[in-house]
Structures are given as structure tokens and as C-alpha cells.
Protein backbone atom coordinates (compact mmCIF):
# COMPACT_ATOMS: atom_id res chain seq x y z
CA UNK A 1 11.37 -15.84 -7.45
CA UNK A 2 11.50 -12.37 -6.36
CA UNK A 3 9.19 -10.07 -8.62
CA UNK A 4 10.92 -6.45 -10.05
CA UNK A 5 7.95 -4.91 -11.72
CA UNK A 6 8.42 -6.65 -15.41
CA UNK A 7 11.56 -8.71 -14.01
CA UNK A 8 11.73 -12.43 -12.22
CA UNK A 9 15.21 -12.34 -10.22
CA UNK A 10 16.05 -16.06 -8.66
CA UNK A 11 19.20 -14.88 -6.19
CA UNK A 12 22.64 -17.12 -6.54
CA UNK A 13 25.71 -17.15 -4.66
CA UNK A 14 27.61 -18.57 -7.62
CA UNK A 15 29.56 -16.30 -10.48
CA UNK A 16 27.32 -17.44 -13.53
CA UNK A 17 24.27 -15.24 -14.37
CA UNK A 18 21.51 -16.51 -16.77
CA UNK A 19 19.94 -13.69 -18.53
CA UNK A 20 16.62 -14.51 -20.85
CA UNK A 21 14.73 -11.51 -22.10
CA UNK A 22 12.77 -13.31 -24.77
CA UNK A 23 11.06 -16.05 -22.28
CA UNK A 24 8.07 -13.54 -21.32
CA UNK A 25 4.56 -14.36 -22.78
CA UNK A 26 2.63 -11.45 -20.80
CA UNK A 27 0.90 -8.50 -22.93
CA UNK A 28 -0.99 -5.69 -21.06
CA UNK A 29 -4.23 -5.48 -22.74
CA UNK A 30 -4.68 -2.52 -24.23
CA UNK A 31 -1.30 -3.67 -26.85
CA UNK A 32 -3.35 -6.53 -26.58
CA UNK A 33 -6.32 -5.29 -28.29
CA UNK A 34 -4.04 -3.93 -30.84
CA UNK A 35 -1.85 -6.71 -31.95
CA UNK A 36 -3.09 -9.02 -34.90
CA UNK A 37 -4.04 -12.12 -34.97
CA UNK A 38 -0.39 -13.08 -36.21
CA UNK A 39 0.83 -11.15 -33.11
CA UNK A 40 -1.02 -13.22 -30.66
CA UNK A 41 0.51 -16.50 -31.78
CA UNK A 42 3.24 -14.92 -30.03
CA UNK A 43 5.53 -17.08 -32.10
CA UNK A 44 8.89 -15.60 -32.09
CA UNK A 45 9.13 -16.80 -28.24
CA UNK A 46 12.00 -18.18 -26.44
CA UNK A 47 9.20 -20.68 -25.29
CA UNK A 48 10.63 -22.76 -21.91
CA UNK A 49 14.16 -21.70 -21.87
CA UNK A 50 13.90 -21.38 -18.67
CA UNK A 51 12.44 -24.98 -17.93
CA UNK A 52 15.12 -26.14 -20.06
CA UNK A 53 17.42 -24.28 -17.72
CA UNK A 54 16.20 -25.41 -14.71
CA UNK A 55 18.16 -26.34 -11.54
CA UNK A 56 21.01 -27.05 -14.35
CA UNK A 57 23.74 -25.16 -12.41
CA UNK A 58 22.06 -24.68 -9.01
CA UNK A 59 24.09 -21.51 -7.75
CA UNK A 60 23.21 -19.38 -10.66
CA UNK A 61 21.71 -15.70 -10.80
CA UNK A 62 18.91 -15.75 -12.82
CA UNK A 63 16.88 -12.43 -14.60
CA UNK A 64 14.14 -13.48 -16.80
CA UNK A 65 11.97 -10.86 -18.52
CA UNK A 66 8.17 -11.18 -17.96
CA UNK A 67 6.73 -9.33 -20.73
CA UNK A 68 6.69 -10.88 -24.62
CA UNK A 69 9.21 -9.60 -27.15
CA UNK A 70 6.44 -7.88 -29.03
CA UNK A 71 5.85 -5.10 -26.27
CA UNK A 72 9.44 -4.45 -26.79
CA UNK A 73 12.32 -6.12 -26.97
CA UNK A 74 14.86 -5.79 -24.16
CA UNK A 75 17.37 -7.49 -26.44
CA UNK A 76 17.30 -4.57 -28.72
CA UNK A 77 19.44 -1.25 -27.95
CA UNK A 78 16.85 1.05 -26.37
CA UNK A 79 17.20 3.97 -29.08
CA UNK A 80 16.72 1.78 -31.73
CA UNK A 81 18.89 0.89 -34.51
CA UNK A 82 20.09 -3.19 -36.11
CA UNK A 83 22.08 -5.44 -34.49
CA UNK A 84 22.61 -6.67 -37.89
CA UNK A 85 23.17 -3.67 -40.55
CA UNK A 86 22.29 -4.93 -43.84
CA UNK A 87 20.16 -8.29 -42.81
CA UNK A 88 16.72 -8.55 -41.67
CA UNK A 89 15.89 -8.58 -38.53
CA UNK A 90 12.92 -7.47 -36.24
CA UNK A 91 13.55 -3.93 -34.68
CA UNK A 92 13.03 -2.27 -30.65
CA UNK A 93 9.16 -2.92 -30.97
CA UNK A 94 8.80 -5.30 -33.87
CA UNK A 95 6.89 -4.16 -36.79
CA UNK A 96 6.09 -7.64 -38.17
CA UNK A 97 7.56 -11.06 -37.16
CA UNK A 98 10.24 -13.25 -37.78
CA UNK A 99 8.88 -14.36 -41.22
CA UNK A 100 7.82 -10.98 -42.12
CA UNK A 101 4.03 -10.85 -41.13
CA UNK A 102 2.67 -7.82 -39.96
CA UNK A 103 2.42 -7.65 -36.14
CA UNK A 104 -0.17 -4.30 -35.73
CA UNK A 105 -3.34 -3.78 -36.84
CA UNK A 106 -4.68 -0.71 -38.85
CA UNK A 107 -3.48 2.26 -36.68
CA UNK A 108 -2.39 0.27 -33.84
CA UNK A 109 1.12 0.16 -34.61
CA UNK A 110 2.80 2.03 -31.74
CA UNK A 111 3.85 5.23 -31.93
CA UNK A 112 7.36 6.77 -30.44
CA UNK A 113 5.55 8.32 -27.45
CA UNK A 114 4.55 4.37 -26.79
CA UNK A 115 7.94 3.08 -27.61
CA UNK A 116 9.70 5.53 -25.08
CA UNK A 117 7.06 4.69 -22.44
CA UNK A 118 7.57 0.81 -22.86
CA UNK A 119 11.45 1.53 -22.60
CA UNK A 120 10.73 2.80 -19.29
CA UNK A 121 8.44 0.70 -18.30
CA UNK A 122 9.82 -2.67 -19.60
CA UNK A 123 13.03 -2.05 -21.02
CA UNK A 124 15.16 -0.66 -18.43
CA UNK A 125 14.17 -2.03 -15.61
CA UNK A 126 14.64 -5.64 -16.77
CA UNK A 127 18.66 -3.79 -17.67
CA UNK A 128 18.52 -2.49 -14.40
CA UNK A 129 18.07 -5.89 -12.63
CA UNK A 130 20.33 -7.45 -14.86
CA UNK A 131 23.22 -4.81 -13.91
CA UNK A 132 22.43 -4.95 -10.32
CA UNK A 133 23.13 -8.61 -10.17
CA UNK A 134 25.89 -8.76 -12.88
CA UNK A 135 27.38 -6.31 -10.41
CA UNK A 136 26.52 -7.85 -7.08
CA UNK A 137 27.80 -11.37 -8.64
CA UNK A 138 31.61 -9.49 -9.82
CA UNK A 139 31.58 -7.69 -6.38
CA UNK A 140 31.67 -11.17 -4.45
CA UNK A 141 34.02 -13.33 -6.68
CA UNK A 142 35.70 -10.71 -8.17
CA UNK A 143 33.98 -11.37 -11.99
CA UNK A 144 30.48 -12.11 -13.20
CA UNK A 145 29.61 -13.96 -16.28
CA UNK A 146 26.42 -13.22 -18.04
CA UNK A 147 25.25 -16.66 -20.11
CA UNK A 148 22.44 -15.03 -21.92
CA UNK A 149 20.08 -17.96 -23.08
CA UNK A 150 17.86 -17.61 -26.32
CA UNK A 151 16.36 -20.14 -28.61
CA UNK A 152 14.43 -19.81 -32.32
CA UNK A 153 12.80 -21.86 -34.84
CA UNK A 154 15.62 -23.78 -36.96
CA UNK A 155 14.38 -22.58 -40.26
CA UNK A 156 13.95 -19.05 -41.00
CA UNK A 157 14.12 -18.14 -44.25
CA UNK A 158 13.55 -14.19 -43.91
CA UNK A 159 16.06 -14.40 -41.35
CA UNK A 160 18.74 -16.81 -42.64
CA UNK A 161 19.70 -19.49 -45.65
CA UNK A 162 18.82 -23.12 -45.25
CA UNK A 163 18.99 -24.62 -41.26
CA UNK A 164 20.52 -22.76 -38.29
CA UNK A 165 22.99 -24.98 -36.02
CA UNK A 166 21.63 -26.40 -33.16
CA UNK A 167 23.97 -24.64 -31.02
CA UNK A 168 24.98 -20.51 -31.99
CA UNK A 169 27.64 -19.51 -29.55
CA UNK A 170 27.93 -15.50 -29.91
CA UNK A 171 30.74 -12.98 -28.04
CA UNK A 172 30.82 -10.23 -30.48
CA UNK A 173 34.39 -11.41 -32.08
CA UNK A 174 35.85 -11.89 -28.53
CA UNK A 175 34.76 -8.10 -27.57
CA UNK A 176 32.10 -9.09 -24.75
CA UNK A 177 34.16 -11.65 -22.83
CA UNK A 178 37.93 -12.78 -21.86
CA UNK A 179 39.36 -15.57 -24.64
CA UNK A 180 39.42 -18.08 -21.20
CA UNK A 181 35.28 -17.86 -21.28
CA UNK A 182 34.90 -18.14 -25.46
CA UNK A 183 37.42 -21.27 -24.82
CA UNK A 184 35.81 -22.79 -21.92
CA UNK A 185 32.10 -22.94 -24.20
CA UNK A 186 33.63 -23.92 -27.22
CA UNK A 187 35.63 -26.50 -25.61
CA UNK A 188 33.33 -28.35 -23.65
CA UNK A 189 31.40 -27.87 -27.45
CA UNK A 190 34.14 -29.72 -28.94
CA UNK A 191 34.31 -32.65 -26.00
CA UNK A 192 30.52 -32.76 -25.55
CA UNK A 193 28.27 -31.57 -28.40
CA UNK A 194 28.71 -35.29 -30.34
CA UNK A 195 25.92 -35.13 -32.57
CA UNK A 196 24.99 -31.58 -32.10
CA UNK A 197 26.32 -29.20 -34.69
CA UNK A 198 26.98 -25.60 -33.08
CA UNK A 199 29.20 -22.35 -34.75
CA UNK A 200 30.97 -19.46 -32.76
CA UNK A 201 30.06 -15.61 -33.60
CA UNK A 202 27.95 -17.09 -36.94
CA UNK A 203 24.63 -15.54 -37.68
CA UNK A 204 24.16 -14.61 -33.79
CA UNK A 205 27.19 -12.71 -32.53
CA UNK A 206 25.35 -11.89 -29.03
CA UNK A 207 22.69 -9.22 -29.00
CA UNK A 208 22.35 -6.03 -27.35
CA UNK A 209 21.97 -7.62 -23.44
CA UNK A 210 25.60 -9.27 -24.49
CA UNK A 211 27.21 -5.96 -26.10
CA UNK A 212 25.69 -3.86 -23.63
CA UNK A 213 26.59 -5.85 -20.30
CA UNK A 214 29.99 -7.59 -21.42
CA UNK A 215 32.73 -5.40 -20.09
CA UNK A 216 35.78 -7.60 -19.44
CA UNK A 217 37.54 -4.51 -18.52
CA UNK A 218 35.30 -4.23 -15.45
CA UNK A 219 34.87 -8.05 -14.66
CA UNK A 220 31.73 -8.53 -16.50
CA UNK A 221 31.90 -10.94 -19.04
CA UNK A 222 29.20 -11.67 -21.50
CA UNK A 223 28.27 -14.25 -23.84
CA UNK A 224 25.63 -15.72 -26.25
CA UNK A 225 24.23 -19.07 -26.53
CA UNK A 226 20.90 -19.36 -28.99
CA UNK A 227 19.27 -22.76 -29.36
CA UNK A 228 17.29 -24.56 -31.73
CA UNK A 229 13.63 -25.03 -30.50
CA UNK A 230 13.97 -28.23 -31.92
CA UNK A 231 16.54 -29.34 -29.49
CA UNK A 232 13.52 -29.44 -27.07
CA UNK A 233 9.87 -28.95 -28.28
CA UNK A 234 7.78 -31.61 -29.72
CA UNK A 235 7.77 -29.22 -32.65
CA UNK A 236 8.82 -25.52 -33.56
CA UNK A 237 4.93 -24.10 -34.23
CA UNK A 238 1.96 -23.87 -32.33
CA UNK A 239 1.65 -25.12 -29.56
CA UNK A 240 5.15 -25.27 -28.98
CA UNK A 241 5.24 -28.17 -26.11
CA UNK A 242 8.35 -28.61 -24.46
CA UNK A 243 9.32 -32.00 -24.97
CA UNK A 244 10.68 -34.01 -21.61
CA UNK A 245 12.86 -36.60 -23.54
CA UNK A 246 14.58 -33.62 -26.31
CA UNK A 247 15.33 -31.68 -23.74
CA UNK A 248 17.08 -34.46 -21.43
CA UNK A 249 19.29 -35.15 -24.44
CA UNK A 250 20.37 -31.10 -24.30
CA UNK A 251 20.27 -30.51 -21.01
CA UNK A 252 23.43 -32.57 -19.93
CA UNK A 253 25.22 -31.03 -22.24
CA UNK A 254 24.22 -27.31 -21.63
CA UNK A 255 24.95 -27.59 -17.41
CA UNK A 256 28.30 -29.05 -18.33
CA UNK A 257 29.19 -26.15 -20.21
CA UNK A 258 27.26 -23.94 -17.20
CA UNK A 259 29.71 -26.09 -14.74
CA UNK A 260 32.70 -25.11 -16.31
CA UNK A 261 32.12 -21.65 -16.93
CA UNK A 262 31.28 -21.50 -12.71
CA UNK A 263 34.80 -23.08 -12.18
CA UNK A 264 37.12 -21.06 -14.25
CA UNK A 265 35.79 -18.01 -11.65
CA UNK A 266 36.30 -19.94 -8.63
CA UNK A 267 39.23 -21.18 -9.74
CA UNK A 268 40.74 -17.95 -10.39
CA UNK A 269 40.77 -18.66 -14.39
CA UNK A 270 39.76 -15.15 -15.22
């Protein structure tokens, strides 16, 4: 693990790139101190994705944010604005969390002179790693594929009606990656998932790391995959234990899909 200020790069020689911006628990103090109680449950984490990741296609880039979600969210575009228009959803610095519960206590919720610091202090540089190996990875095998890994609580109800799938494929309609990569994931989906239910481009299309970073055009591809936590915790609340025997159900299933997203590059498929 090679340390980039608020960015963990591991260094691969293969074409598949793991991006997780939501797997970060740290919170400098002094946002600390002004967080509420509900804030430092720290809930709305991507907790273990990258345990549940690990060694699961051994050649793969990864960039994992180290800060939490609630200093600001690198998944979010860094002027502001929905990914969803007309949904809820939690904004660039969250003002409450995922079921709606205020994250900032009396006159600690941050201002915009805070927001554009943490943008430069958090934000882009996580981006900035991510490009640099997104384009490092294209510039040896001629195209990069960011897999950008996320998981959330199955039920939601601010966020969504009844249960999510356990498997939410997102590509932004086909705009952040060639059809061969959509086809490859949902494929192996089709072969592999057996009990597992999973959707392409349904409530998660693929956030702003996907939108921003898939450029086909270029040879960087992009695509979603968010998880249900209970895929692979012992339970999706406090305190969220990852769960050995879940998550070796899962994880054959998610390096499969890993495997043949690294051949169709080598292979010339894009």
C-alpha cells in the first residue's frame, strides 16, 4: 500500500482498476468534534469492501479513499449538484444521512469555505490518483477499466421502495463503458449469480467516479457494481462485522466477473 495523502494506491500490472471511495472511516478531529452523535455511527459506510475484494483478481490497480463519506464525498461531482434529480439522495458533504438524520450539530454544519477546502484536500487528490492509474493502466494495454466497488444497507426507505437487489450493476445507459464490458458483467450475472438477484442501470446508474472517469472514447471504461451489505456482514447496523462465510458465498462470484473483465483487455475484446 503506497500512501497519497487521503489515498491508498496498491500498484497492478493487470487492465482492471478497483476504485472505492466510500471504504474510508478516518475523520480529522476538529469535523470530528462537530459531527453528531448520528454522524459518528458513521453508518452510511462501504464497511470492508475492500476485504471482500481482497486478492480476488490479483493483478488489479487498486485506489481506495481513506477519509469517511461524511468529510466529503469523492463520489459526488465536486461543485455540487444530484446524481439523481428529483430523488433523495445525500449531497457533496452530506447534510444528514441515508435515512434522513441530521449529520451536524448546531452551527457545525460546514460552510462553503470548508467544502472547497475538503475538495482540495480530499476530493481531488483521491481523482487525481484514480486518473493517474486509470491512465497508466490504458497506456500499457492499450484500455483501462475502472470496476468501482460500493455496497449499502438493503433497505432504505428514504432512499428507495421495498429491498434493493443484491447485485446493482450501473454504466450510465451504456455512456461510461463499451457494450463488450456491460455484456461481459451481465453475462457472467446471468451464468453465475444463481440465487442472487442483481439489475443493470436500476436505482444506481454509476456515480460521479463512473461518469467522470468512463471515457470509452479515450480507452477508459467505467462501470458500477453496488452490493448489498447483507451479502457479507453478520448484519447491516452497528457493528457491521464482516461475516467470513457470506462473503465466501459472494466472493466467487464477484472475481469471476473481475476475471473476465481482465481477459476481454488482454484478449483484445475492446
Amino acid at each position: 500500500m503506497i500512501p497519497v495523502g487521503p489515498v491508498g494506491v496498491i500498484m497492478g500490472d493487470g487492465p482492471v482498476v478497483l476504485g472505492m471511495p466510500h471504504v474510508g472511516t478516518h475523520i480529522p478531529a476538529p469535523i470530528w468534534e462537530r459531527l453528531t452523535d448520528v454522524g459518528h455511527v458513521r453508518a452510511d459506510t462501504d464497511w470492508h469492501v475492500d476485504r471482500l475484494y481482497d486478492r480476488l483478481l490479483p493483478e488489479a490497480t487498486v485506489v481506495r479513499a481513506t477519509f469517511h463519506r461524511f468529510v466529503i464525498d469523492p463520489n459526488r461531482a465536486p461543485e455540487g449538484g444530484s446524481l439523481y434529480p428529483g430523488r433523495a439522495t445525500t449531497d457533496l458533504v452530506p447534510a444528514t444521512d441515508f435515512d434522513g438524520r441530521p449529520l451536524w450539530r448546531p452551527g457545525g454544519a460546514p460552510t462553503p469555505r470548508d467544502v472547497a477546502r475538503r475538495v482540495a484536500a480530499f476530493h481531488a487528490p483521491y481523482h487525481a490518483a484514480l486518473t493517474r492509474e486509470l491512465e497508466r493502466v490504458r497506456d500499457r494495454h492499450g484500455a483501462a477499466i475502472l470496476f468501482d466497488c460500493h455496497s449499502i444497507r438493503s433497505v432504505i426507505p428514504r432512499l428507495f421502495e421495498g429491498r434493493l437487489p443484491d447485485l446493482n450493476v450501473g454504466d450510465d445507459g451504456g455512456v461510461t463503458c463499451a457494450p463488450a464490458i456491460s455484456a461481459c458483467v451481465t453475462t457472467a450475472l446471468k451464468e453465475r449469480a444463481g440465487r442472487f438477484t442483481w439489475v443493470h442501470n436500476g436505482h444506481f446508474r454509476g456515480g460521479w467516479s463512473v461518469r467522470h472517469h468512463g471515457r470509452p472514447a479515450e480507452g477508459i471504461h467505467a462501470i458500477q457494481m453496488e452490493m448489498a451489505q447483507a451479502l457479507y456482514l453478520t448484519a447491516e447496523a452497528p457493528p457491521f462485522d464482516y461475516d467470513e462465510s457470506r462473503a465466501t458465498v459472494i466472493r466467487p462470484l464477484l472475481g469471476e466477473i473481475l476475471r473476465r473483465l481482465e481477459r476481454l483487455v488482454l484478449d483484445g475484446g475492446l
